[in-house]
Protein backbone atom coordinates (compact mmCIF):
# COMPACT_ATOMS: atom_id res chain seq x y z
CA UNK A 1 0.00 0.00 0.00
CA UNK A 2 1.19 3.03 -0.88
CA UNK A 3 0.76 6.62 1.09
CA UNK A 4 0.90 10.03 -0.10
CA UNK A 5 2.28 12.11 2.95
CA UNK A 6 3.04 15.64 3.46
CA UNK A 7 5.38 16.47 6.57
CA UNK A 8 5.36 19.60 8.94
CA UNK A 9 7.81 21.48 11.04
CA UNK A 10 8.80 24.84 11.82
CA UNK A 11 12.44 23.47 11.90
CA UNK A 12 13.81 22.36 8.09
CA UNK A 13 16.67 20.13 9.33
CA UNK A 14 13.69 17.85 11.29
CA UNK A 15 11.75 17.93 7.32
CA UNK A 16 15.13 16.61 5.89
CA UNK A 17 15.75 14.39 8.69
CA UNK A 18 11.88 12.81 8.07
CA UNK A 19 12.07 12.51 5.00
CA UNK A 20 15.67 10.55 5.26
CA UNK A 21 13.96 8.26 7.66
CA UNK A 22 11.23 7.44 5.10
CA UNK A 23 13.46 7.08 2.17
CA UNK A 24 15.49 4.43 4.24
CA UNK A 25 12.74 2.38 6.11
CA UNK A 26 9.16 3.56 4.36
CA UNK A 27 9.66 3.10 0.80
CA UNK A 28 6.25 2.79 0.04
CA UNK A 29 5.49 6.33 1.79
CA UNK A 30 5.90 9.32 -0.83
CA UNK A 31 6.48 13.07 0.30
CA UNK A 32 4.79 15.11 -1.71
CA UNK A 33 4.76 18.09 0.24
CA UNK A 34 6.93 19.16 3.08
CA UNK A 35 6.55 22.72 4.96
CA UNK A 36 7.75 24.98 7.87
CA UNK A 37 4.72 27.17 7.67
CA UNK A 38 1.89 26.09 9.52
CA UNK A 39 -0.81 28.53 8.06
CA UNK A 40 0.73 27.71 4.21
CA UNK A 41 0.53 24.15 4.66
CA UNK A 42 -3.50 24.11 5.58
CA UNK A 43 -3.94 25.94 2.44
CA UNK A 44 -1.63 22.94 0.12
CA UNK A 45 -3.44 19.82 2.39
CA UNK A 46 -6.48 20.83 0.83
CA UNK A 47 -4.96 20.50 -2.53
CA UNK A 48 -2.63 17.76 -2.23
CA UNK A 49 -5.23 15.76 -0.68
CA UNK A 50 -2.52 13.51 1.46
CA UNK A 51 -3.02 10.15 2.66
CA UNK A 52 -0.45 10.81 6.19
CA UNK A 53 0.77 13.90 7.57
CA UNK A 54 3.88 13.90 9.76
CA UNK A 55 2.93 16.88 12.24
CA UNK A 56 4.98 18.65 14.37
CA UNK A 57 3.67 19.79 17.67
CA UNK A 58 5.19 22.94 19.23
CA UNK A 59 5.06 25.45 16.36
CA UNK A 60 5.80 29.43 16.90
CA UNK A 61 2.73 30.50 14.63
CA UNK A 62 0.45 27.95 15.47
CA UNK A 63 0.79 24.50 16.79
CA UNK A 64 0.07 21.15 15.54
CA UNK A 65 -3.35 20.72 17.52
CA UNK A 66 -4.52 24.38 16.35
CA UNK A 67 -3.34 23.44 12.68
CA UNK A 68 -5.43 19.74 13.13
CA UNK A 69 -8.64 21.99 14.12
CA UNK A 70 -8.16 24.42 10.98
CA UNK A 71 -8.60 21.15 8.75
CA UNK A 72 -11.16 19.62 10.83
CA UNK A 73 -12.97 17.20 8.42
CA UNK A 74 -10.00 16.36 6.27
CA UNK A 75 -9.64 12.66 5.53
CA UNK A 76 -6.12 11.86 6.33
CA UNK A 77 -4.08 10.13 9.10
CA UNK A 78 -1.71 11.92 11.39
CA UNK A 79 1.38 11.10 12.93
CA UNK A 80 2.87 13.46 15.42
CA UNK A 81 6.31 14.17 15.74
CA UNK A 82 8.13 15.86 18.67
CA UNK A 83 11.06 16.85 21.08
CA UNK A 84 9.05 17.02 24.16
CA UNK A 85 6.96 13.80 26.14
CA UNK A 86 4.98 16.02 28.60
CA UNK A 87 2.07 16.25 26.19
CA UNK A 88 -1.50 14.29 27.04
CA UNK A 89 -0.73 10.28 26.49
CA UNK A 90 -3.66 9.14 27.33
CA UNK A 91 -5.14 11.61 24.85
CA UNK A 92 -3.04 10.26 21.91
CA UNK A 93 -3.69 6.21 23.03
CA UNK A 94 -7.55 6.68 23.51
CA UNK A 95 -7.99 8.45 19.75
CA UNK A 96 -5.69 5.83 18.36
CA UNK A 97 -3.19 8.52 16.89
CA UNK A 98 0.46 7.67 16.91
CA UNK A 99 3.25 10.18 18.09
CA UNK A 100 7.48 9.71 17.74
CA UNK A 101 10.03 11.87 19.94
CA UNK A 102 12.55 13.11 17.96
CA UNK A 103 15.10 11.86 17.60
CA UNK A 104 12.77 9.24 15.64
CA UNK A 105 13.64 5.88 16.16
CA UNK A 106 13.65 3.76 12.83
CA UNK A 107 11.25 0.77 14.51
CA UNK A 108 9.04 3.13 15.71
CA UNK A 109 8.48 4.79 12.81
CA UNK A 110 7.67 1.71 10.74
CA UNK A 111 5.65 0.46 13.59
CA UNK A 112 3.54 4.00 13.26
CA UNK A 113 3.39 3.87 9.75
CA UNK A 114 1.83 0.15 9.76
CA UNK A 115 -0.83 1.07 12.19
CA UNK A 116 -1.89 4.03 10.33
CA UNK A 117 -2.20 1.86 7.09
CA UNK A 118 -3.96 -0.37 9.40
CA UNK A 119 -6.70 2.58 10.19
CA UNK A 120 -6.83 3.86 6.28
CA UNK A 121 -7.75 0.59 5.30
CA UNK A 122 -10.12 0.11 8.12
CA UNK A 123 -11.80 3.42 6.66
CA UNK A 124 -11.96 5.06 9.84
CA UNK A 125 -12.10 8.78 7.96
CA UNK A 126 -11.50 11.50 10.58
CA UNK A 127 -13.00 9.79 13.72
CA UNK A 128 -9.77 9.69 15.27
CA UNK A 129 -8.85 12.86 14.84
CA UNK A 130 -12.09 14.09 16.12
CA UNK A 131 -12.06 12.17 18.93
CA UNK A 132 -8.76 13.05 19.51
CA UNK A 133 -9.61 17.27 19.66
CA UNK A 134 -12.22 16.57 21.58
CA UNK A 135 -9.89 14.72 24.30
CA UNK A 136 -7.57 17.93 24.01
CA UNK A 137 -10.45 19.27 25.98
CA UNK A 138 -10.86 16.83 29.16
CA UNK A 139 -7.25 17.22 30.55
CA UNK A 140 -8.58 16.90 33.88
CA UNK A 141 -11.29 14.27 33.65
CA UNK A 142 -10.05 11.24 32.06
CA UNK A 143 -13.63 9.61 32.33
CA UNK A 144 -14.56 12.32 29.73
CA UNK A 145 -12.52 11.41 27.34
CA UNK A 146 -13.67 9.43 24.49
CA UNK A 147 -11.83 5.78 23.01
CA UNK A 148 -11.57 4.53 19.42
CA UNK A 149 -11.88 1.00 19.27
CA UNK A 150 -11.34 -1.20 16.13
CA UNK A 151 -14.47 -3.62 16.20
CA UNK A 152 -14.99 -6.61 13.93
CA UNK A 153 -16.86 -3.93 12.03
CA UNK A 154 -14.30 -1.70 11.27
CA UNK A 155 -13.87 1.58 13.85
CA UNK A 156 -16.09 3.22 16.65
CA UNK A 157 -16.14 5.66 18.73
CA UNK A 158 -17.34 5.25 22.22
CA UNK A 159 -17.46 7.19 25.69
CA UNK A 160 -15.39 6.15 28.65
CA UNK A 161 -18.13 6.91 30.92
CA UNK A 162 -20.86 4.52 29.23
CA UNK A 163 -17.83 1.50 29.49
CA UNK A 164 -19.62 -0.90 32.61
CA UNK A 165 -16.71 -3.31 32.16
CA UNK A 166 -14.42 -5.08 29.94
CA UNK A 167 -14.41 -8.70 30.10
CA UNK A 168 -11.51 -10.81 27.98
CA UNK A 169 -12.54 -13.35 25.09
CA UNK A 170 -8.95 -14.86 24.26
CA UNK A 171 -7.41 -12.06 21.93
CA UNK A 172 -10.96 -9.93 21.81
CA UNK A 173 -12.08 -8.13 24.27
CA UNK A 174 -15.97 -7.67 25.05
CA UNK A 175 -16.53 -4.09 26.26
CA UNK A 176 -20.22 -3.89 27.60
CA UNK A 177 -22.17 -0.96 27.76
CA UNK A 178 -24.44 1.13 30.35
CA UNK A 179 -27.39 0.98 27.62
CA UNK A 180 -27.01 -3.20 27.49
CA UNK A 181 -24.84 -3.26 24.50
CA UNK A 182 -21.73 -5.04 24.05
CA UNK A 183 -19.20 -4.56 21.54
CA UNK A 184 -16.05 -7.33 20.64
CA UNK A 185 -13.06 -5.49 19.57
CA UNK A 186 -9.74 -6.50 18.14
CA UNK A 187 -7.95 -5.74 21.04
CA UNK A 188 -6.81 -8.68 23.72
CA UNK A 189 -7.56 -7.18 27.76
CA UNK A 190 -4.26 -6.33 28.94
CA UNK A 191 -3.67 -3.75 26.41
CA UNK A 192 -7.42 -2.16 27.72
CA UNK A 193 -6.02 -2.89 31.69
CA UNK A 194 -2.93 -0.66 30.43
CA UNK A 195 -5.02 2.20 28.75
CA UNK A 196 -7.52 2.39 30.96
CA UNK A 197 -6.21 1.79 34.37
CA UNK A 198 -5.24 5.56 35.20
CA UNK A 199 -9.04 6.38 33.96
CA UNK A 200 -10.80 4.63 36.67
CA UNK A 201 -11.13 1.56 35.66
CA UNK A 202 -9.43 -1.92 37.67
CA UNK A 203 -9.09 -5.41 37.13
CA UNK A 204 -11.08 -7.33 39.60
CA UNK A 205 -10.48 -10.57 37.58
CA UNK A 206 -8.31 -12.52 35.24
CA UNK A 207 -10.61 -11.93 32.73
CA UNK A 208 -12.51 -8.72 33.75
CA UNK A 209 -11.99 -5.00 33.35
CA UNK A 210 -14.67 -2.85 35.79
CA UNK A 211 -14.98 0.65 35.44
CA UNK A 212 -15.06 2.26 39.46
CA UNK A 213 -17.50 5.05 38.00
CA UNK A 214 -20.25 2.41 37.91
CA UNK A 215 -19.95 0.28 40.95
CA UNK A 216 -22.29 0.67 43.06
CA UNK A 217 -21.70 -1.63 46.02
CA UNK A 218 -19.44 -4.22 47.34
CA UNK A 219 -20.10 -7.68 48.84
CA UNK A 220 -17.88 -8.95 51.04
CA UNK A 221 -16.69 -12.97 50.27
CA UNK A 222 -13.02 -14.32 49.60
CA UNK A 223 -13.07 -12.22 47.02
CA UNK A 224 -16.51 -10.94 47.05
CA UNK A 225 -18.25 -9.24 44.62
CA UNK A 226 -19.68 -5.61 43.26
CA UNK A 227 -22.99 -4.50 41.87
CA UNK A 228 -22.73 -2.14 38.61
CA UNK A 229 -25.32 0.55 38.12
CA UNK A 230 -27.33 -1.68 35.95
CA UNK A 231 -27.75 -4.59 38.52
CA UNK A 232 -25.44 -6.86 36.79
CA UNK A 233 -23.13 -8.50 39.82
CA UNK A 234 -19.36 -9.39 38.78
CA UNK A 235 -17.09 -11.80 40.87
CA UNK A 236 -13.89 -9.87 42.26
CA UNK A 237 -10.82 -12.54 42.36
CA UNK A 238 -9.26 -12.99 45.72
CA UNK A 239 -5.96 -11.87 44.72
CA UNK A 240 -7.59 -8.82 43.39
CA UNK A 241 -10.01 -8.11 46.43
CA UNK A 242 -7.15 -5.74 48.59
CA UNK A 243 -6.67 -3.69 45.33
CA UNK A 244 -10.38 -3.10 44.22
CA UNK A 245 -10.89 -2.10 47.99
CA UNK A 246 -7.97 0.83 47.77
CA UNK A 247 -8.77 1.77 44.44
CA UNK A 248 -12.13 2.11 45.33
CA UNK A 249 -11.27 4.18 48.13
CA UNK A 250 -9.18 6.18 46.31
CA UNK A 251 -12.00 7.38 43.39
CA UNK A 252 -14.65 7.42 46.07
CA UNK A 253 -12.47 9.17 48.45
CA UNK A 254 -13.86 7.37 51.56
């Protein structure tokens, strides 16, 4: 598969750098546009219609997130490209959008480039991108923030906060829903356990996933059990029973 990709960064050297990267590892990627101006390169997406933009981040004129909002609606893929790590990971991982610290690391960048292949075939338009603007906005409440999932269907976007839990079906993962709908993704549980467990959600089993938002009380056993908001009781492992307890004390603050 082949990808037309334009790259973007107030610095020229990290262009020529880029675009020696892709020449050595991602043949099949094409530059076919490459610019330091931020407000000149909105204006040449729209007629080079790329298939990947390489984005820097921390621009002088306008960053990389204020330059994604400009094109809002654009079908394209995004990887981001940068010299600092303090920006929002959970906001990157929940919108399924890729970003490399410079200096780029050859694996990673063919790793990046596969997975956004992966989401142009999947025809997954702009969703993450949305989603991902839209997580820009819940710096301070995780539970806010939105998750792109790839279903046996293709893509979807769903709320953290409508998650009940996450229970494991060998490398799929069953996410069910506060309105009684489930959803199998392509995703096996302990990559879910790793993305979600700083948005209140904790493992109360081998093969289950609970989201503390909708627990709504806790019977006591060897391991005991909870009661979601939609009367639906889960079994909490024993080995797991010490943890749910101070993680639910934690979120609850009690």
């Amino acid at each position: 598969m082949d990808l037309k990709a334009v790259l973007i960064d107030d610095e020229p050297r990290g262009i020529s750098s880029m675009q020696k990267l892709l020449q050595i590892n991602c043949p099949d990627v094409t530059v076919i546009g490459s610019f330091t101006d931020a407000n000149e390169a909105i204006d040449q997406i729209k007629i080079l219609d790329p298939d990947l933009i390489f984005l820097d981040i921390a621009m002088p004129v306008k960053s990389g997130f204020e330059l994604l909002k400009e094109l809002k609606g654009a079908n394209f893929e995004v990887i981001f490209v940068t010299a600092h790590n303090q920006f929002m990971v959970e906001a990157f991982h929940f919108s399924a959008i890729d970003y490399l610290l410079k200096p780029v690391e050859d694996n990673l960048l063919i790793d990046a480039v596969e997975r956004a292949k992966k989401r142009i075939n999947e025809k997954s338009g702009n969703k993450n991108i949305e989603t991902f603007l839209h997580n820009l906005t819940q710096k301070q409440s995780p539970q806010k923030m939105r998750l792109c999932i790839p279903s046996l269907k293709g893509f979807q976007v769903i709320e953290l906060d409508d998650i009940l839990y996450a229970e494991s079906s060998g490398n799929y993962t069953n996410l069910y829903f506060a309105n009684s709908k489930m959803t199998c993704t392509s995703k096996p549980m302990h990559e879910y356990e790793k993305l979600l467990e700083d948005a209140g959600f904790v493992r109360i089993h081998k093969s289950v996933l609970v989201n503390l938002k909708h627990i709504k009380e806790y019977f006591r056993g060897e391991g005991g059990s909870v009661l979601l908001s939609n009367g639906h009781e889960l079994e909490v492992a024993r080995r797991k029973k010490d943890l749910l307890i101070a993680r639910m004390k934690e979120y609850y603050k009690f």
